[in-house]
Protein backbone atom coordinates (compact mmCIF):
# COMPACT_ATOMS: atom_id res chain seq x y z
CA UNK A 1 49.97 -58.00 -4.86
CA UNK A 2 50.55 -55.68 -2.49
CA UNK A 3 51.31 -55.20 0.96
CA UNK A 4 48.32 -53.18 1.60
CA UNK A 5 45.73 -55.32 0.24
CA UNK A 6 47.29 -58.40 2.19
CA UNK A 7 47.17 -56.85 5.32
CA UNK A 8 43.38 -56.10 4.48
CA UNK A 9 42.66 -59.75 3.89
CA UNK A 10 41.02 -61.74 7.06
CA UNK A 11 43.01 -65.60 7.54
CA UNK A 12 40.88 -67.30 5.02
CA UNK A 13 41.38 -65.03 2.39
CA UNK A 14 45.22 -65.12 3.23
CA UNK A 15 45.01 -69.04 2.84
CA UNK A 16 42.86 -69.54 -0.03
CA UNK A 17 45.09 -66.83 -1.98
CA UNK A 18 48.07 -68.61 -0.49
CA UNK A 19 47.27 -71.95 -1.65
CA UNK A 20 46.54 -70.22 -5.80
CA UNK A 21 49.55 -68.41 -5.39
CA UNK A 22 51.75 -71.94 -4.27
CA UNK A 23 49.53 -73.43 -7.32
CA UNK A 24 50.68 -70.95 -9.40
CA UNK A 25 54.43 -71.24 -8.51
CA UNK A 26 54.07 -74.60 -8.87
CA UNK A 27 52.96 -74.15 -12.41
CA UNK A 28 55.83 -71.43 -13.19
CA UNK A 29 58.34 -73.84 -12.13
CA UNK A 30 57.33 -76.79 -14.59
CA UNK A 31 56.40 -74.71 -17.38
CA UNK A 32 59.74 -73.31 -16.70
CA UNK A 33 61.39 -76.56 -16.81
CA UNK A 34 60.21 -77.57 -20.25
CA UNK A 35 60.69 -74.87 -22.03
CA UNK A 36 61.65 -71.62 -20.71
CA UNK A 37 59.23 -68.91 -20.24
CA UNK A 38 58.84 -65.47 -21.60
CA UNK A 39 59.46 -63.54 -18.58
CA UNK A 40 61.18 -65.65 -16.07
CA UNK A 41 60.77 -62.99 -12.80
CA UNK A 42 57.65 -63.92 -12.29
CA UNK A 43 59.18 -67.12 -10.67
CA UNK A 44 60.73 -64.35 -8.10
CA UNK A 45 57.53 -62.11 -7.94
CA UNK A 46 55.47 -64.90 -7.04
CA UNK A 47 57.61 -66.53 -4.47
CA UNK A 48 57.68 -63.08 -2.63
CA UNK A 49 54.08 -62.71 -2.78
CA UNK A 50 54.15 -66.24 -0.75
CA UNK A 51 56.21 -65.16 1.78
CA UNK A 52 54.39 -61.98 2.38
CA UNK A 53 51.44 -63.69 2.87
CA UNK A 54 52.64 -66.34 5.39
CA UNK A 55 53.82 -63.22 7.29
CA UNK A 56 50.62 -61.43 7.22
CA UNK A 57 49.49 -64.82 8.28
CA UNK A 58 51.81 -65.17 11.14
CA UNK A 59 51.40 -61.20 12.37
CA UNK A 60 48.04 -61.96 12.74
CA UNK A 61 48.16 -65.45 14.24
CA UNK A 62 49.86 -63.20 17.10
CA UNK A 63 48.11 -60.50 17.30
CA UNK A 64 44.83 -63.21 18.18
CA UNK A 65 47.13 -65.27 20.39
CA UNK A 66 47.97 -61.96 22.99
């Protein structure tokens, strides 16, 4: 995903795609656990999706606070 279309998202867009994405990791990470899987980066690409949205989240948590 990227940065682009996040910052295009409103908050609940953010969260709901925030939550699948954490779902999603989640998933990765067992999957990954029991047997390794084909392309392990997507471990990394989806943890830095996460983190871009929480700071799209936050930028615009204080942009409504000022």
């Amino acid at each position: 995903m990227k940065n682009e279309e996040i910052k295009s998202m409103s908050a609940d867009e953010l969260t709901e795609t925030l939550k699948s994405e954490q779902d999603n990791l989640t998933r990765l990470r067992f999957a990954h656990a029991i047997s390794p899987i084909e392309n392990p980066m997507k471990i990394k690409t989806s943890r830095k999706t996460i983190a871009r949205i929480k700071t799209a989240l936050r930028a615009q948590e204080l942009a409504n606070n000022e």
